[in-house]
PDB file of N, CA and C in Angstrom:
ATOM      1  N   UNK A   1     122.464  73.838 121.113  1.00  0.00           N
ATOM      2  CA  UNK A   1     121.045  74.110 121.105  1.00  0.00           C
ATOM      3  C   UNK A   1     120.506  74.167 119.684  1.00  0.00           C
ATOM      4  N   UNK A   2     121.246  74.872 118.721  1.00  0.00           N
ATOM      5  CA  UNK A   2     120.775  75.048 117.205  1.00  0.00           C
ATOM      6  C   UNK A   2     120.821  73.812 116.510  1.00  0.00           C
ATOM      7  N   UNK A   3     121.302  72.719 117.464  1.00  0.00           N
ATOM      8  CA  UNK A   3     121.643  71.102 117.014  1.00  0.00           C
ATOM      9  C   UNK A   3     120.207  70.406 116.707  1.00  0.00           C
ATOM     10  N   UNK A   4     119.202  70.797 118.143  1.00  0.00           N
ATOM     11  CA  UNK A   4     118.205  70.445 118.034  1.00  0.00           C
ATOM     12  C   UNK A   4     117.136  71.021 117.521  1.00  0.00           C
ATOM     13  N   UNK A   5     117.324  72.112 117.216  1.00  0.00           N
ATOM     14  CA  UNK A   5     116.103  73.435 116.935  1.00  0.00           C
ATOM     15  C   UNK A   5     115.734  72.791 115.582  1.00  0.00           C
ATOM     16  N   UNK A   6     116.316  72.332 114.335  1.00  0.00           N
ATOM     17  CA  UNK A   6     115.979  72.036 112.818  1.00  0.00           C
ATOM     18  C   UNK A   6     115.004  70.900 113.212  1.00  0.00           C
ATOM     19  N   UNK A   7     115.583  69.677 113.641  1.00  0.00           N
ATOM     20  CA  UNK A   7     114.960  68.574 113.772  1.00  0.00           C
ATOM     21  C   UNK A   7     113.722  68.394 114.404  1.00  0.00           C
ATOM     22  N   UNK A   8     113.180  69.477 115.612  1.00  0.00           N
ATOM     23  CA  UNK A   8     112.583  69.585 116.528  1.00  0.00           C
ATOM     24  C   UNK A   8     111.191  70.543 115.458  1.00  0.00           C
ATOM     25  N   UNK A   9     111.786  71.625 114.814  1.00  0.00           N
ATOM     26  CA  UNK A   9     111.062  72.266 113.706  1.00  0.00           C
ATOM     27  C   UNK A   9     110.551  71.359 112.569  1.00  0.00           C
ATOM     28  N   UNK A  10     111.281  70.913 111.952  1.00  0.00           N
ATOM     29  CA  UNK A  10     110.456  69.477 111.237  1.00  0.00           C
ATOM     30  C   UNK A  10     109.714  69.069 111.450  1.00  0.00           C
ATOM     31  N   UNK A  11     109.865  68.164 112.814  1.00  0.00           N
ATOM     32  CA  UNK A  11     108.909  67.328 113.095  1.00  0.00           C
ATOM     33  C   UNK A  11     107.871  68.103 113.608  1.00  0.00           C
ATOM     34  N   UNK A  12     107.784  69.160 114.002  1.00  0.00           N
ATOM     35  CA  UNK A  12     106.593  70.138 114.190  1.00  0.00           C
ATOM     36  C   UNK A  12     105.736  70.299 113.086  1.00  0.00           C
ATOM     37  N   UNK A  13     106.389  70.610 112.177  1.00  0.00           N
ATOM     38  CA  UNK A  13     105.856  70.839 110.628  1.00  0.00           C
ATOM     39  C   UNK A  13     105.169  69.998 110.191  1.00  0.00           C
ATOM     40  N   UNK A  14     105.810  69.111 110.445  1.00  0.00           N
ATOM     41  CA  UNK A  14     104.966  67.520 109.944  1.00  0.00           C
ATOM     42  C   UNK A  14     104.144  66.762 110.748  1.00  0.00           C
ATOM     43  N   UNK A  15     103.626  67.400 111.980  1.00  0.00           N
ATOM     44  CA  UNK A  15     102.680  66.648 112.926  1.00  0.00           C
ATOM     45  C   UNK A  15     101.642  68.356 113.055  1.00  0.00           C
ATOM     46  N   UNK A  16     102.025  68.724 112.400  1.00  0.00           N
ATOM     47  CA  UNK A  16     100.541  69.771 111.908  1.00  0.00           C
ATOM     48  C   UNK A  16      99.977  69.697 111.802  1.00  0.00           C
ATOM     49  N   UNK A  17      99.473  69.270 110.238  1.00  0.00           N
ATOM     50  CA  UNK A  17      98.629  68.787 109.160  1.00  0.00           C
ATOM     51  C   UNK A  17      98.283  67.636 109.518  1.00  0.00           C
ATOM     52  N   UNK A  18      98.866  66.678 110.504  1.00  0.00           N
ATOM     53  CA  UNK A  18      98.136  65.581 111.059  1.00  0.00           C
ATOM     54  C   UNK A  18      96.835  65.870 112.383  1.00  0.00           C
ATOM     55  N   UNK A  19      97.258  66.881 113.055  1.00  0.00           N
ATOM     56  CA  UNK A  19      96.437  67.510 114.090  1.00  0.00           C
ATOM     57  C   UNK A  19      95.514  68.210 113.595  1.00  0.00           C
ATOM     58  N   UNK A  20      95.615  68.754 112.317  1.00  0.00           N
ATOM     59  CA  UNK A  20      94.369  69.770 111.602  1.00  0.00           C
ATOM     60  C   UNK A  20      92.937  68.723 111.001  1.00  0.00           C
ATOM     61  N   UNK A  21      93.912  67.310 110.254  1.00  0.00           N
ATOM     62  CA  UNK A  21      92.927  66.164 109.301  1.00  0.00           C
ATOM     63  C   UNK A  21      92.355  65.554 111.101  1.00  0.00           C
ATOM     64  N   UNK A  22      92.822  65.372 112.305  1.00  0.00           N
ATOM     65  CA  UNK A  22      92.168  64.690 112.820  1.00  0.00           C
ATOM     66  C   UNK A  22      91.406  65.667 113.635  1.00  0.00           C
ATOM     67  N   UNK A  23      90.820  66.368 113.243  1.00  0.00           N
ATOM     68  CA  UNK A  23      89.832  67.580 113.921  1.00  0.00           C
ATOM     69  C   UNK A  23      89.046  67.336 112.785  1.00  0.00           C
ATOM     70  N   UNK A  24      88.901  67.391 111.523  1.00  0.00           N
ATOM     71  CA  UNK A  24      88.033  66.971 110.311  1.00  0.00           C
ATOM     72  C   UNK A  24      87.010  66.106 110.451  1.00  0.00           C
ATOM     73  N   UNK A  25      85.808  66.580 110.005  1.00  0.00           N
ATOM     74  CA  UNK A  25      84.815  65.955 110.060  1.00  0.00           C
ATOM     75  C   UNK A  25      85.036  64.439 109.052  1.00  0.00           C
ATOM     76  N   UNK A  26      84.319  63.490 108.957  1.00  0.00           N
ATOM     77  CA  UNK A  26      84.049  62.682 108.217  1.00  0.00           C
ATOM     78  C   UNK A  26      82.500  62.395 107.898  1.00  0.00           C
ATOM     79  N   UNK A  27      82.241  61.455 106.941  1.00  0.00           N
ATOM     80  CA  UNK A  27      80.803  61.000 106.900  1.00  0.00           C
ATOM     81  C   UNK A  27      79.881  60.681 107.962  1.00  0.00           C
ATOM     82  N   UNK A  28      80.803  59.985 108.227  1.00  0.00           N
ATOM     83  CA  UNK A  28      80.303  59.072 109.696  1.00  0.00           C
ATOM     84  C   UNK A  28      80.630  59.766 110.863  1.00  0.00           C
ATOM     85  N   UNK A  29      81.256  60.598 111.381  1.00  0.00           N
ATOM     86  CA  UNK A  29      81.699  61.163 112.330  1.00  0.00           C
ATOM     87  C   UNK A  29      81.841  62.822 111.933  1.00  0.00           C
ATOM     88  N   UNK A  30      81.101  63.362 113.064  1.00  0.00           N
ATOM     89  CA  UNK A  30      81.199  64.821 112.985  1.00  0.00           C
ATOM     90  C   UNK A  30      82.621  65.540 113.996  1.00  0.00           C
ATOM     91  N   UNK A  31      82.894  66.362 113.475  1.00  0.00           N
ATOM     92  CA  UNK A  31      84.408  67.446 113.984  1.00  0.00           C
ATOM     93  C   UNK A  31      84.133  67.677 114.961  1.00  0.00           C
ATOM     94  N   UNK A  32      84.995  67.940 115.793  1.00  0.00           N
ATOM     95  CA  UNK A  32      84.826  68.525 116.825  1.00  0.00           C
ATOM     96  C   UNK A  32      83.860  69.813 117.111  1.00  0.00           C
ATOM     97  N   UNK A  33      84.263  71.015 115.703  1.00  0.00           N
ATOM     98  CA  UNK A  33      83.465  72.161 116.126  1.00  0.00           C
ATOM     99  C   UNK A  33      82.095  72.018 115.651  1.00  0.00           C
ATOM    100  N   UNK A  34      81.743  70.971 115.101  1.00  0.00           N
ATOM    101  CA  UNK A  34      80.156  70.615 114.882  1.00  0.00           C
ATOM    102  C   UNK A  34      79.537  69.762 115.913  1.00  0.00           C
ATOM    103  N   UNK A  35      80.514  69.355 116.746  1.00  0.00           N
ATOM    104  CA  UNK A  35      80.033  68.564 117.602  1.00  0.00           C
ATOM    105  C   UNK A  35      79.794  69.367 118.866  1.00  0.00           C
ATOM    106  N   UNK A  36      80.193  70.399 119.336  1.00  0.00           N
ATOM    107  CA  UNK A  36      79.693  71.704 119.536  1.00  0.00           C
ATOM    108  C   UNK A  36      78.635  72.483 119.684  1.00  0.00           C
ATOM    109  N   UNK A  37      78.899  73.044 118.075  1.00  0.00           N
ATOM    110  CA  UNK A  37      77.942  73.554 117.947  1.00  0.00           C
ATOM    111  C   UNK A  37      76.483  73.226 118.253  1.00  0.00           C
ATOM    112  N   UNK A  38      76.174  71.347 118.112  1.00  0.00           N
ATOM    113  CA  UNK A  38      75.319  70.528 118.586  1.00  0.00           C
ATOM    114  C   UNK A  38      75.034  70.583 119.826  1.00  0.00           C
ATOM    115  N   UNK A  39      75.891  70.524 120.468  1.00  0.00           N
ATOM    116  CA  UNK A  39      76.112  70.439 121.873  1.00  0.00           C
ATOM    117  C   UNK A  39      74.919  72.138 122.515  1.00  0.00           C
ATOM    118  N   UNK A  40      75.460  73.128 121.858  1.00  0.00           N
ATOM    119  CA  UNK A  40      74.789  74.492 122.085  1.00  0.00           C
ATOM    120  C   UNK A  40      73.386  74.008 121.799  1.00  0.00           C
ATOM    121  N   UNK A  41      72.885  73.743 120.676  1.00  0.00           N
ATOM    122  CA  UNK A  41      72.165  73.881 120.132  1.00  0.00           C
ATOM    123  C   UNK A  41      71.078  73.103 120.989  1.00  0.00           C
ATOM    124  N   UNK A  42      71.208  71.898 121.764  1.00  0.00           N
ATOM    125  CA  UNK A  42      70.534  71.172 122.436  1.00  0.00           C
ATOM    126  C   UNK A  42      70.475  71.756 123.490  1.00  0.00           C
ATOM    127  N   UNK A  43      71.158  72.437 123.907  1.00  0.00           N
ATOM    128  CA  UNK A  43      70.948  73.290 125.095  1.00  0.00           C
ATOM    129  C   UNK A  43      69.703  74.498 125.055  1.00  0.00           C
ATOM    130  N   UNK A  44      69.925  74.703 123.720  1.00  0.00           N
ATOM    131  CA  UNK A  44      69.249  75.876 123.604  1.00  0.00           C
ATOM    132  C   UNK A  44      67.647  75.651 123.558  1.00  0.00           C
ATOM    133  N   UNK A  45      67.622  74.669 123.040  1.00  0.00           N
ATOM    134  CA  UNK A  45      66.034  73.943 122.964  1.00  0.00           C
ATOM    135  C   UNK A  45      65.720  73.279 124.452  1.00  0.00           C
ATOM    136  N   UNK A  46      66.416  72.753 124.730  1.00  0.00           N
ATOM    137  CA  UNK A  46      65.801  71.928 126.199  1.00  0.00           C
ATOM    138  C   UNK A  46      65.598  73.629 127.074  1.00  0.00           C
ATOM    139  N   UNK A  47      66.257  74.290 126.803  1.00  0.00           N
ATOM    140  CA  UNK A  47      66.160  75.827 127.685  1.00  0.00           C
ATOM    141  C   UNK A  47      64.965  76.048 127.312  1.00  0.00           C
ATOM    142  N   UNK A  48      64.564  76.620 126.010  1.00  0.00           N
ATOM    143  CA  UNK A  48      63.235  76.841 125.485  1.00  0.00           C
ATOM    144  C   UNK A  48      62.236  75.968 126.265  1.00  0.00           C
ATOM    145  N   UNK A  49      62.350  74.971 125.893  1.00  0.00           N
ATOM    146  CA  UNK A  49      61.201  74.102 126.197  1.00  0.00           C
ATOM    147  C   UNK A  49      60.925  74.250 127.536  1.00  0.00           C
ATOM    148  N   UNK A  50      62.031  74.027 128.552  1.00  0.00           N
ATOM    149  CA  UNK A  50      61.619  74.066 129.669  1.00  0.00           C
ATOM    150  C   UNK A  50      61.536  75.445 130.285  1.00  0.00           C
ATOM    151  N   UNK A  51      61.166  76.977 129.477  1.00  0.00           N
ATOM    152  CA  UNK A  51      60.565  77.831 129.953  1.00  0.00           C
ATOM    153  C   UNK A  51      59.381  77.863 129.365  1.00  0.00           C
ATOM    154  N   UNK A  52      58.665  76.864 128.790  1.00  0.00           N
ATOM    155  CA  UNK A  52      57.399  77.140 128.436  1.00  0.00           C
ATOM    156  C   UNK A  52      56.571  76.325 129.768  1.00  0.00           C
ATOM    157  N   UNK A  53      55.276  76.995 130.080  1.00  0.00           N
ATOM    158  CA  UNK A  53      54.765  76.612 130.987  1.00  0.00           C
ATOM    159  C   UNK A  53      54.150  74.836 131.175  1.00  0.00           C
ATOM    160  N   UNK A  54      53.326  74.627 129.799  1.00  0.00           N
ATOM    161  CA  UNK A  54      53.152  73.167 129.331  1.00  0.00           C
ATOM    162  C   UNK A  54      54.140  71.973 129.338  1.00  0.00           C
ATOM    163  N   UNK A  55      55.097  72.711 128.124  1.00  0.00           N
ATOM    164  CA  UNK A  55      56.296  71.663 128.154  1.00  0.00           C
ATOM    165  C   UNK A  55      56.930  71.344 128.921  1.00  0.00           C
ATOM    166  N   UNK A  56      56.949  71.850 130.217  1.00  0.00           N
ATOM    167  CA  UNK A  56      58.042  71.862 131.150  1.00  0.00           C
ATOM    168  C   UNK A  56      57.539  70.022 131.904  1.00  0.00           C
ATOM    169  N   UNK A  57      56.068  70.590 132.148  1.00  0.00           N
ATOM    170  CA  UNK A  57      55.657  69.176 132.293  1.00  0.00           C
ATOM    171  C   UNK A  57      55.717  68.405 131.857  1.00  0.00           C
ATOM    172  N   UNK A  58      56.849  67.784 131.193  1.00  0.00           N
ATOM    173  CA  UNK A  58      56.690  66.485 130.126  1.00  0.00           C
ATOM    174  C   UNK A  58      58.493  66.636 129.952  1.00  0.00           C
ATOM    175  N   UNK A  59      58.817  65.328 130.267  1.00  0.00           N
ATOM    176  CA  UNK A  59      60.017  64.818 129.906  1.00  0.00           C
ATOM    177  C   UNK A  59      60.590  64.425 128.157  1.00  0.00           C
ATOM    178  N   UNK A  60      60.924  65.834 127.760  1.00  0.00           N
ATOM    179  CA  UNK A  60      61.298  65.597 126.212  1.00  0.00           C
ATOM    180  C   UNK A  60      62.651  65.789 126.153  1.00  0.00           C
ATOM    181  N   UNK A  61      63.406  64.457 125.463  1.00  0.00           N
ATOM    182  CA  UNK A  61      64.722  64.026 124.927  1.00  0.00           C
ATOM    183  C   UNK A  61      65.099  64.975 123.957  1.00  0.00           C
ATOM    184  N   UNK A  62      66.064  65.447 124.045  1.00  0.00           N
ATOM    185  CA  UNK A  62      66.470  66.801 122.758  1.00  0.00           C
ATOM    186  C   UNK A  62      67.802  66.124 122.532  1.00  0.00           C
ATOM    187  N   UNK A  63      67.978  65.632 120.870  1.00  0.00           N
ATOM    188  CA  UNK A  63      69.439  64.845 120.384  1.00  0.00           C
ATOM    189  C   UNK A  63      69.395  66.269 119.386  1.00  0.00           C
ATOM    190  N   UNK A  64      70.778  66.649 118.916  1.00  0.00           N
ATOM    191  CA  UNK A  64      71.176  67.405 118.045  1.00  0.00           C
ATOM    192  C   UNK A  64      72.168  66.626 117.070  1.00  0.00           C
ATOM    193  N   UNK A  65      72.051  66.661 115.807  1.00  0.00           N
ATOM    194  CA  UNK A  65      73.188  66.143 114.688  1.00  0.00           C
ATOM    195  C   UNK A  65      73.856  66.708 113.271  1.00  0.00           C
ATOM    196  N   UNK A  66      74.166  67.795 113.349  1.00  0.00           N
ATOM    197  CA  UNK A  66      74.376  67.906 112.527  1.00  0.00           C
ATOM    198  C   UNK A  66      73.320  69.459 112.036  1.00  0.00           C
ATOM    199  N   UNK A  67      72.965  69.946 112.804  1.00  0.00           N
ATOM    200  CA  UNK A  67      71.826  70.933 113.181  1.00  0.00           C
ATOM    201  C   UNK A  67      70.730  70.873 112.446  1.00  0.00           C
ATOM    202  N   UNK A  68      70.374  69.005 112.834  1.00  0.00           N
ATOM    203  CA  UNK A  68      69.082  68.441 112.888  1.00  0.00           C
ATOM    204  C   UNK A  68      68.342  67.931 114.240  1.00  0.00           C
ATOM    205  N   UNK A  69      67.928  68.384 114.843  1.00  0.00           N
ATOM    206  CA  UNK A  69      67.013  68.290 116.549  1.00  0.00           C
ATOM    207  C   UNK A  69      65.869  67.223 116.644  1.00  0.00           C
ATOM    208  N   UNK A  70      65.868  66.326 117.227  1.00  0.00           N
ATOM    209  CA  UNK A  70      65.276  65.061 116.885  1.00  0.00           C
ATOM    210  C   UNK A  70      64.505  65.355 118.316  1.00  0.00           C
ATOM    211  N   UNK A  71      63.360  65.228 118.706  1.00  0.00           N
ATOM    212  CA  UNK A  71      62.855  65.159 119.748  1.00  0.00           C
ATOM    213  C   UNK A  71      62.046  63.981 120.105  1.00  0.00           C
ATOM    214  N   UNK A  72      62.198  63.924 121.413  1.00  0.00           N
ATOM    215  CA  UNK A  72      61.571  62.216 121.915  1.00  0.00           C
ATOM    216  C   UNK A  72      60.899  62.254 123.246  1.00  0.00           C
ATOM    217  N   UNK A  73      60.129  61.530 123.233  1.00  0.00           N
ATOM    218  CA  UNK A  73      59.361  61.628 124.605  1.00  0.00           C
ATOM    219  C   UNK A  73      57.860  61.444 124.387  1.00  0.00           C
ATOM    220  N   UNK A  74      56.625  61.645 125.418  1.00  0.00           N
ATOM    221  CA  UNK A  74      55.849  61.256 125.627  1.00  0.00           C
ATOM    222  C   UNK A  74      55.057  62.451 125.927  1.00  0.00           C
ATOM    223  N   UNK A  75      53.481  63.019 125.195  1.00  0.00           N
ATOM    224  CA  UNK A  75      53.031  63.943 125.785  1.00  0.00           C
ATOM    225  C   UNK A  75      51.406  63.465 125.273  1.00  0.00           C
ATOM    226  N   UNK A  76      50.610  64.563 125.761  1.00  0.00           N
ATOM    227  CA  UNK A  76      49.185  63.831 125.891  1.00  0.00           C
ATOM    228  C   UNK A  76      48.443  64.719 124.777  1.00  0.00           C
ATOM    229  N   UNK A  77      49.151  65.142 124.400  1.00  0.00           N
ATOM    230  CA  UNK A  77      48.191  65.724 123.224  1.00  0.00           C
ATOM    231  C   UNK A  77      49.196  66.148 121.465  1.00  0.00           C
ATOM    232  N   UNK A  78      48.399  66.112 120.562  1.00  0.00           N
ATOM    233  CA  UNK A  78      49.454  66.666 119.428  1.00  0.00           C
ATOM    234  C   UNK A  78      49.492  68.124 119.182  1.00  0.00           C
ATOM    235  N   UNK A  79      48.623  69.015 120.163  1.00  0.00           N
ATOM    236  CA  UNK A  79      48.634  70.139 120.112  1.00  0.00           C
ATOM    237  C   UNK A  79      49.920  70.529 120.561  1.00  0.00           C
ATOM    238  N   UNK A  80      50.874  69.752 121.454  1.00  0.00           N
ATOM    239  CA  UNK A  80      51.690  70.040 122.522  1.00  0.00           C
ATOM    240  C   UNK A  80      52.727  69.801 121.503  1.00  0.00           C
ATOM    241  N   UNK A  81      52.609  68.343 120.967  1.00  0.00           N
ATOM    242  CA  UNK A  81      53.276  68.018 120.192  1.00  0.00           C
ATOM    243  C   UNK A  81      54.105  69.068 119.305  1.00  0.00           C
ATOM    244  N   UNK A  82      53.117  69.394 118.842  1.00  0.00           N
ATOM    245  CA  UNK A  82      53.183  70.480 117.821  1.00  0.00           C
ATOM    246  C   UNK A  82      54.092  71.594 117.950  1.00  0.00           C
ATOM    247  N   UNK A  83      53.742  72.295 119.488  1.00  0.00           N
ATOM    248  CA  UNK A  83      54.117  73.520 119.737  1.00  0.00           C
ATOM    249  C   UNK A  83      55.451  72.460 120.017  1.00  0.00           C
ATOM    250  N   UNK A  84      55.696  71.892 120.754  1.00  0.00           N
ATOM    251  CA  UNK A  84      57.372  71.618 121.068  1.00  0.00           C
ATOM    252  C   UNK A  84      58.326  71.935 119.891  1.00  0.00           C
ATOM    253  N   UNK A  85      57.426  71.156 118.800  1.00  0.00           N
ATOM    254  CA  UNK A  85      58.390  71.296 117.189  1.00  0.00           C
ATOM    255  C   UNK A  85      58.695  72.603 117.101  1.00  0.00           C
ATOM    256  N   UNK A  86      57.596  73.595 117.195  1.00  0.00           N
ATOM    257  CA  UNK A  86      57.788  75.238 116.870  1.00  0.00           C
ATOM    258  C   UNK A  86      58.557  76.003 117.457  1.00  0.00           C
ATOM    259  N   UNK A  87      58.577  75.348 118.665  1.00  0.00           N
ATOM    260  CA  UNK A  87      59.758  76.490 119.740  1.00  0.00           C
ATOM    261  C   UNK A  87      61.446  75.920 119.246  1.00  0.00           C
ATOM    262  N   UNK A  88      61.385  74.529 118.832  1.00  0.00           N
ATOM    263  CA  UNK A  88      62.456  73.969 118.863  1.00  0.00           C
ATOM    264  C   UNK A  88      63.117  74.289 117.175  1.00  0.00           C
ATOM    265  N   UNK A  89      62.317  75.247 116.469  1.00  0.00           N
ATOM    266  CA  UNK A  89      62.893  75.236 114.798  1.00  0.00           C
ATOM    267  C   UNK A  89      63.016  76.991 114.763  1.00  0.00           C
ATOM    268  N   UNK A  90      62.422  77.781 116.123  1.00  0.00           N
ATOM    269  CA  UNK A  90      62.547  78.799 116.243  1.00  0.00           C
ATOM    270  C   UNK A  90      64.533  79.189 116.986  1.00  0.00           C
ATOM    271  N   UNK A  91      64.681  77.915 117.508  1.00  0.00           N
ATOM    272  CA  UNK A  91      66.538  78.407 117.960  1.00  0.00           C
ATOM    273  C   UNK A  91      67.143  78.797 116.877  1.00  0.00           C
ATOM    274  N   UNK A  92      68.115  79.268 117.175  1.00  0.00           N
ATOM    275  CA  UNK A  92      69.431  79.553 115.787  1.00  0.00           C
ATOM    276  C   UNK A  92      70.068  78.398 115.917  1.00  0.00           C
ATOM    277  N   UNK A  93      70.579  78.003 114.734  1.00  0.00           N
ATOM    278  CA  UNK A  93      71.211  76.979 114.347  1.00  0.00           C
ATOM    279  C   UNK A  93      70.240  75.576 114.194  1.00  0.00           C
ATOM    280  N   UNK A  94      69.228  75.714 114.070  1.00  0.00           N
ATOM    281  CA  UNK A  94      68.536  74.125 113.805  1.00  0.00           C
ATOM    282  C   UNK A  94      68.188  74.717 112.428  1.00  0.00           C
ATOM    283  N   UNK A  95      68.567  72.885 111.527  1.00  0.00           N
ATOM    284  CA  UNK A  95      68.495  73.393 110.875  1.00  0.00           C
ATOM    285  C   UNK A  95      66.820  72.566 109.999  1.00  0.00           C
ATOM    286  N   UNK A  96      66.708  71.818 111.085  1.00  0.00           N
ATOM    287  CA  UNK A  96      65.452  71.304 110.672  1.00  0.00           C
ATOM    288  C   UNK A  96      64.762  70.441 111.971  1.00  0.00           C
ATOM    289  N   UNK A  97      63.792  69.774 112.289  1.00  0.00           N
ATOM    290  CA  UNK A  97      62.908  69.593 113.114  1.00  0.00           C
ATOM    291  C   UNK A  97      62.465  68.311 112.805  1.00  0.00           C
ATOM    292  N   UNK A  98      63.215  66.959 113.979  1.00  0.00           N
ATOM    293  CA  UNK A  98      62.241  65.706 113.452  1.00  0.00           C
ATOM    294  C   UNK A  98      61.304  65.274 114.496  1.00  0.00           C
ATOM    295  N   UNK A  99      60.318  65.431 113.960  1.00  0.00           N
ATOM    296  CA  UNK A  99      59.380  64.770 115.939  1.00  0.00           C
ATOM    297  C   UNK A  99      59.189  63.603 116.113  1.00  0.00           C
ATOM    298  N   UNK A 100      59.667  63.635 116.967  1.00  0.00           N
ATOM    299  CA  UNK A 100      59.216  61.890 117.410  1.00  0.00           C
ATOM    300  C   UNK A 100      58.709  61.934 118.886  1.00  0.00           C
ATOM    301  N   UNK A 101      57.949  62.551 118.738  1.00  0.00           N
ATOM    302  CA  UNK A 101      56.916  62.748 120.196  1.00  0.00           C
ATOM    303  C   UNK A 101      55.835  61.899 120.100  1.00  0.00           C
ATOM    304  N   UNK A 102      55.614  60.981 121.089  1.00  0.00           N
ATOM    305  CA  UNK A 102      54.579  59.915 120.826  1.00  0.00           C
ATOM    306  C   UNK A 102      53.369  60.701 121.488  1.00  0.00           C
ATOM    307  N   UNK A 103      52.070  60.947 121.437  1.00  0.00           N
ATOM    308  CA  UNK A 103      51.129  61.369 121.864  1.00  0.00           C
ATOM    309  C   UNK A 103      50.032  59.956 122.633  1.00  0.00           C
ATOM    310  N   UNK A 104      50.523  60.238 124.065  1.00  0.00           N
ATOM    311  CA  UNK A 104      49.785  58.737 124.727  1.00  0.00           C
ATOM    312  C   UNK A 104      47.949  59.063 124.737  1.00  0.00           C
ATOM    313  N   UNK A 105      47.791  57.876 124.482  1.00  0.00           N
ATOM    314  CA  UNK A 105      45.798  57.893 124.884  1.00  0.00           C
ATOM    315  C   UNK A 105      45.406  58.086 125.562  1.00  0.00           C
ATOM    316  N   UNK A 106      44.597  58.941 125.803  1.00  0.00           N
ATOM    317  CA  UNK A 106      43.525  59.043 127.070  1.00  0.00           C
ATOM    318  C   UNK A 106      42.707  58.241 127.860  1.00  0.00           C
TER     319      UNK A 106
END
């Protein structure tokens, strides 16, 4: 049994530090626990939004990146507009607010 225990410990040792770098974020690609945290964070805004009485009416896209909240969709006024941005920079963890809410014509 102690035949295999060294060799078996090694190679443990050395497929560590390979399991730790591929959890690592990169430029282009976010980590797992940021990818997460994103994950919350979009939750937390589409929750918001859809307990407000207005917004609820209106189909708004909530992307999270990096705890930047990009919002998308279609609403009839920029007053609305507006408030969506405010509820959505009021969560924890955003760390900024891009709108891309198109405001259709009357």
């Amino acid at each position: 049994m102690k035949r295999f225990a060294r060799p078996l410990c090694v190679a443990l040792c050395l497929a560590l530090p390979l399991v730790w770098v591929g959890c690592a974020s990169t430029p282009t690609r976010q980590s797992t626990g940021e990818y997460v945290d994103d994950s919350v964070i979009t939750t937390k805004v589409k929750t918001e939004l859809g307990a407000d009485k207005v917004l609820s009416l209106y189909q708004i896209s909530v992307e999270t990146y990096n705890g930047v909240v990009q919002l998308s969709g279609f609403v009839n006024s920029q007053e609305v507009s507006e408030n969506a941005a405010a509820i959505a920079r009021k969560v924890g963890g955003v760390r900024e607010v891009k709108n891309s809410l198109v405001v259709k014509p009357q």
